[in-house]
Protein backbone atom coordinates (compact mmCIF):
# COMPACT_ATOMS: atom_id res chain seq x y z
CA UNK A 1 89.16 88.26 151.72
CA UNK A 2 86.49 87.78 149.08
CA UNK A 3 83.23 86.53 150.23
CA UNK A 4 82.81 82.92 148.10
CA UNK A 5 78.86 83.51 149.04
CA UNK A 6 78.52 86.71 146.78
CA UNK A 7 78.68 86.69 142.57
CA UNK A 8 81.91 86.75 140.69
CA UNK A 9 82.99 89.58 138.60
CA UNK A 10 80.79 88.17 135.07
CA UNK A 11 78.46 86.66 136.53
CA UNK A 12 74.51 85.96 137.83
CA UNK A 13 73.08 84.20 140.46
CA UNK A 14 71.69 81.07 138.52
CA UNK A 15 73.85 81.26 135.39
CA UNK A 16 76.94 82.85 133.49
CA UNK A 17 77.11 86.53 132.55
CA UNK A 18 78.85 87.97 129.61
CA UNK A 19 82.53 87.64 129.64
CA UNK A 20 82.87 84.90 132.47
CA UNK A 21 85.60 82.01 132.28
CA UNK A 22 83.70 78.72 133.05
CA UNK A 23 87.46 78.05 134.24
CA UNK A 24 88.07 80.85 136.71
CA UNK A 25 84.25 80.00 138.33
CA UNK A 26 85.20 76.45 138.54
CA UNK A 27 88.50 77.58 140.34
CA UNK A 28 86.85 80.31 142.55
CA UNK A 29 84.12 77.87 143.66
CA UNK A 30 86.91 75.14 144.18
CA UNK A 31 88.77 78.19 146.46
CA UNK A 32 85.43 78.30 148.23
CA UNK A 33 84.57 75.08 149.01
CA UNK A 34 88.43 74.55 150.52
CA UNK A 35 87.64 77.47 152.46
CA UNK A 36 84.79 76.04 153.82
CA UNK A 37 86.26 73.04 154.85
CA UNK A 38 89.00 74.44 156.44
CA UNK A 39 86.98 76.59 158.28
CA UNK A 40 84.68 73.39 159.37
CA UNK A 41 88.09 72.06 160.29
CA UNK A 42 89.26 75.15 162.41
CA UNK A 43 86.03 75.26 164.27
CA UNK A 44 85.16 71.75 165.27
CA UNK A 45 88.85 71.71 166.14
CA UNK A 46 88.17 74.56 168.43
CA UNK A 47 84.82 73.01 170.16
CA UNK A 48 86.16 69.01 170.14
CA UNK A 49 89.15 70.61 172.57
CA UNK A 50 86.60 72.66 174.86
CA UNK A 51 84.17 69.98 174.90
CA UNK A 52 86.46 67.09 175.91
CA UNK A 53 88.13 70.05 178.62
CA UNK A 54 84.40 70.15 180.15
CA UNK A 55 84.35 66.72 180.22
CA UNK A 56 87.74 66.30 182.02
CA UNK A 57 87.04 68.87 184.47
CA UNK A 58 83.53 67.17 185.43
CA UNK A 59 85.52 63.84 186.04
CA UNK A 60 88.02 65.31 188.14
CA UNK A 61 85.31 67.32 189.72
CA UNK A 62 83.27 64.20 190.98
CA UNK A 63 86.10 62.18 191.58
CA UNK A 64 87.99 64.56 194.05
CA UNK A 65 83.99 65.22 195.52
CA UNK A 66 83.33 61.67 196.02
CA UNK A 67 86.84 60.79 197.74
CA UNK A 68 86.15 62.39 200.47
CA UNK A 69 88.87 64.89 200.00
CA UNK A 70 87.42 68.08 198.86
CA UNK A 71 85.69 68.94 202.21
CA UNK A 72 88.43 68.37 203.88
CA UNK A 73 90.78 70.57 201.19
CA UNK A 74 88.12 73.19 200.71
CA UNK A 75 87.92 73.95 204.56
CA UNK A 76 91.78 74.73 205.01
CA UNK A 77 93.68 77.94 203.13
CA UNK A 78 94.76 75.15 200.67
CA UNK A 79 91.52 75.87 198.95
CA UNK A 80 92.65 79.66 197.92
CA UNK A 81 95.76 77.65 196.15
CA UNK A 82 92.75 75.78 193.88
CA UNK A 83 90.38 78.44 193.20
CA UNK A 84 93.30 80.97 191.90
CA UNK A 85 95.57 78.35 190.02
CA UNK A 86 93.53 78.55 186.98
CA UNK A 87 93.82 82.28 186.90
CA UNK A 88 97.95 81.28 186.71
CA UNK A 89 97.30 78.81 183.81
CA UNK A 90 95.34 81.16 181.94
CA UNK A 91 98.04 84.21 181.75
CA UNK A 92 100.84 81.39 180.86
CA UNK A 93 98.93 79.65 177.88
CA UNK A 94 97.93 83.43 177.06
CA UNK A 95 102.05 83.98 176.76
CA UNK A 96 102.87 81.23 175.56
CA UNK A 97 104.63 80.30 172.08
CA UNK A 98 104.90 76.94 171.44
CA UNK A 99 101.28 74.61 170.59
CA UNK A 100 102.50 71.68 172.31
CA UNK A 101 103.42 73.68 175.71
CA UNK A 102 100.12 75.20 175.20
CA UNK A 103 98.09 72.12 174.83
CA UNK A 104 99.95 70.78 177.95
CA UNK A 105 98.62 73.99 179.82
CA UNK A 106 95.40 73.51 178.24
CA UNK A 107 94.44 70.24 179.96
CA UNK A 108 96.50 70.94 183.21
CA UNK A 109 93.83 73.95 183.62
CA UNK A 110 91.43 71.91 182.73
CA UNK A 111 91.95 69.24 185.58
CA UNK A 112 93.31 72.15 188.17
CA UNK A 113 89.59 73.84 187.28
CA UNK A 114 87.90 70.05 188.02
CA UNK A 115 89.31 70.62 191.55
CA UNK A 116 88.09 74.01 192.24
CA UNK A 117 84.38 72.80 190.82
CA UNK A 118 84.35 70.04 192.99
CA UNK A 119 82.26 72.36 195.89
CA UNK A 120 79.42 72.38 194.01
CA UNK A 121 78.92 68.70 194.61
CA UNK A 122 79.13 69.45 198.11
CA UNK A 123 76.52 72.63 198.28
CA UNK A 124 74.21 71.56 195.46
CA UNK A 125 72.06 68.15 194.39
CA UNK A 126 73.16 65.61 191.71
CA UNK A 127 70.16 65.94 190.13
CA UNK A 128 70.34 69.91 189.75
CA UNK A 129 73.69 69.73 188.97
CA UNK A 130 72.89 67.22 185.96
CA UNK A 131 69.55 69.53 184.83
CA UNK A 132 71.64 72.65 184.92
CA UNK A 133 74.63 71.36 182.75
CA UNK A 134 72.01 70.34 180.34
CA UNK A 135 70.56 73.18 180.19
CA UNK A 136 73.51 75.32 179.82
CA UNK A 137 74.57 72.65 177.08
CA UNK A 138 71.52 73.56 175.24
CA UNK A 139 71.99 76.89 175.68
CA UNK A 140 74.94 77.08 174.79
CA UNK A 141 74.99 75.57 171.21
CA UNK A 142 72.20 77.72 170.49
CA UNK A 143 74.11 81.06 170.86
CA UNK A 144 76.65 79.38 169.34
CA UNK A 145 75.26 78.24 166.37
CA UNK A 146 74.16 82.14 166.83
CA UNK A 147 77.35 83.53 166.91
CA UNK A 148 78.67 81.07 163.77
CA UNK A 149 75.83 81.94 161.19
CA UNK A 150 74.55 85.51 162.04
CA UNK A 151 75.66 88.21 159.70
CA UNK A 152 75.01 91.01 161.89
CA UNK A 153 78.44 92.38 163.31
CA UNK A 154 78.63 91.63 167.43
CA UNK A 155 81.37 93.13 167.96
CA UNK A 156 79.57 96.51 169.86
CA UNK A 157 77.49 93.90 171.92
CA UNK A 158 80.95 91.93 172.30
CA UNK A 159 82.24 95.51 174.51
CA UNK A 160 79.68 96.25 176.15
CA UNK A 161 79.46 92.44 177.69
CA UNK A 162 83.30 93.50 178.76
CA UNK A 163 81.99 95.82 179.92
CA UNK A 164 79.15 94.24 182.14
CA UNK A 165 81.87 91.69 182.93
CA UNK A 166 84.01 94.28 185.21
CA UNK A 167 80.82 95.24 186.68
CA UNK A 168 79.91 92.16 188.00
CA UNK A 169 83.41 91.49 189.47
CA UNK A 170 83.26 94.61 191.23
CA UNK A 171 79.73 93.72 192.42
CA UNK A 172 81.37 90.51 193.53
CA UNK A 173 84.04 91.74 195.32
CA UNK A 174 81.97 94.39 197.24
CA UNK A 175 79.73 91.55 197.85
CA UNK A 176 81.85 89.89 199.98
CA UNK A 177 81.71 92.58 202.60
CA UNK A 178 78.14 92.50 202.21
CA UNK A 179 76.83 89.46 201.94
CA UNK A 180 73.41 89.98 200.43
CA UNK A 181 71.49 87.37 198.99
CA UNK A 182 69.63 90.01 196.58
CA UNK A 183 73.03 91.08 195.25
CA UNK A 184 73.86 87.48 194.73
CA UNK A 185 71.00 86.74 192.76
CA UNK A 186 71.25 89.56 190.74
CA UNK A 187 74.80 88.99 190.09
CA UNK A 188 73.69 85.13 189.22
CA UNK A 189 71.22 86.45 186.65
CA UNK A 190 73.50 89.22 185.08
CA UNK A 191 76.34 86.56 184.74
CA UNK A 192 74.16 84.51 182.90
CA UNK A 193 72.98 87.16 180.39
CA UNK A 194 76.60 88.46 180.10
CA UNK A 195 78.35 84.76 179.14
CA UNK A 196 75.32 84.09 176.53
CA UNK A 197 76.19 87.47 174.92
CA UNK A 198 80.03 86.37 175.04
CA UNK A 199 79.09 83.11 174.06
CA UNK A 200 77.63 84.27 170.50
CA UNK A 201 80.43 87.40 170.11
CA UNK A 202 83.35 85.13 170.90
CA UNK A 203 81.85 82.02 168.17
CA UNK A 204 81.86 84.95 165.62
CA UNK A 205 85.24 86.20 166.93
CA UNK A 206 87.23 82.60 166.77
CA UNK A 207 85.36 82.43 163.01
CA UNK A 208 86.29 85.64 161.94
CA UNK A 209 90.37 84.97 162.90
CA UNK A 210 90.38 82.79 160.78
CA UNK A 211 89.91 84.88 157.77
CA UNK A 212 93.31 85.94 159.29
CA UNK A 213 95.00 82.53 160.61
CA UNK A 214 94.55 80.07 158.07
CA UNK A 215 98.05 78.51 156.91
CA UNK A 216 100.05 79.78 159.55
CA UNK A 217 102.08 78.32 162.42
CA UNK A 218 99.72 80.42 164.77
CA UNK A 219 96.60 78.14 163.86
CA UNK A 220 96.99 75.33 166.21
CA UNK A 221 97.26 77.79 169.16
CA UNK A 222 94.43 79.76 167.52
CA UNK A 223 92.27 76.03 168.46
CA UNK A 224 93.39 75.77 171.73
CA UNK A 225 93.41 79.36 172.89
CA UNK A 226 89.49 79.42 171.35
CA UNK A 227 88.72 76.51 173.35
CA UNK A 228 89.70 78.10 176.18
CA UNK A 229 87.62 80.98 175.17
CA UNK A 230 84.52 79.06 175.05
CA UNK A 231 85.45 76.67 178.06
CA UNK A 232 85.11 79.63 180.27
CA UNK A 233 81.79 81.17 178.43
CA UNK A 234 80.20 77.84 179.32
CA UNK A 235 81.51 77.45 182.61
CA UNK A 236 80.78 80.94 183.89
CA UNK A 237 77.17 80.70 182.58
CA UNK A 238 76.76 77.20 184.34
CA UNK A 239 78.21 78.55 187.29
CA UNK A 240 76.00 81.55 187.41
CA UNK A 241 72.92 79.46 186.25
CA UNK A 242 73.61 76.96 189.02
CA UNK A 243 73.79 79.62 191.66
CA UNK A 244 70.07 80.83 191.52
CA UNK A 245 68.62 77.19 189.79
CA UNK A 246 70.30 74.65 191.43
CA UNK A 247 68.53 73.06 194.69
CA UNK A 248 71.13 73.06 197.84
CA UNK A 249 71.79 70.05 199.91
């Protein structure tokens, strides 16, 4: 895919060389700036779905915390059902064909997710709660906008957040057994460094498919699946950053 950003065969940054068509730059730049806007399209298609998916989940998060139902849920087996449904949503709209199943899926998980973040209204503060979603906000379209304009290639610090990731479910999972508060917070911080690095690798990623995606029937799935992506980058890091920031009630 030619890069609309370097010079044409004929010709100089700032003017025409010898042996350029006036007519084929006017078409390439044309090709580029439809590019461009495609691309525009593709991406704030991609963050409009994750955004309003945050914003769903956070309603059905307070609204199931404030009705009095989530302690009592929570405190039974029932809540095992809530914190691994997502898990269930995410491998079918990962297998799935069709962009209006997966859009279904899409805000299903969305809501089911709202339910399972509804403890943290009943361990942590409003007020902490509201400071650390806007900081992770902030955060987040910074390593974003990171990830979307850098030209350096991420994809080696993209592995080794993998990587890190497995780690820190292992640590997780032994941590159960263990119970130490040290392991938490070191867990808290290393989740938070490990979603910011995903956070910039998978903006690049999502841009970079597109180089591959554009005009097909796989493009609308290519939205929602990215939103996903990024829905869980923030999440996770809010999570994390909540853990060791947020004051307890």
């Amino acid at each position: 895919m030619a890069n609309w950003n370097d010079p044409q065969p004929g010709t100089k940054h700032g003017g025409t060389g010898f042996g350029a068509s006036p007519s084929l730059n006017g078409e390439a730049l044309a090709q580029g700036a439809t590019y461009d806007m495609g691309l525009r399209k593709h991406m704030l298609g991609i963050y409009n779905y994750m955004a309003s998916g945050v914003l769903l989940s956070g309603i059905v998060a307070l609204l199931f915390a404030n009705s009095g139902l989530a302690a009592q849920v929570l405190s039974t087996p029932l809540k095992w059902v809530i914190m691994l449904a997502p898990l269930g949503f995410i491998f079918a709209m990962n297998f799935n064909r069709s962009t209006a199943t997966l859009q279904i899926l899409f805000w299903t998980f969305c809501a089911v997710m709202g339910l399972s973040l509804s403890s943290i209204f009943l361990v942590f503060t409003a007020s902490s709660i509201a400071s650390t979603f806007f900081a992770t906000a902030g955060a987040f379209a910074g390593l974003s906008l990171y990830g979307y304009t850098t030209k350096k290639n991420l994809s080696g610090m993209g592995s080794f957040m993998v990587m890190g990731l497995i780690g820190i479910i292992v640590a997780m999972l032994i941590n159960i057994f263990l119970q130490s508060s040290a392991l938490q917070l070191a867990i808290s911080i290393l989740g938070v460094v490990i979603f910011a690095g995903l956070t910039a690798y998978d903006t690049q990623r999502l841009r970079q498919e597109y180089y591959m995606l554009q005009g097909t029937e796989f493009a609308g799935k290519a939205i929602v699946l990215g939103a996903l992506t990024l829905y869980l980058d923030f999440i996770n890091m809010f999570q994390f950053l909540l853990s060791f920031l947020g004051n307890r009630e």
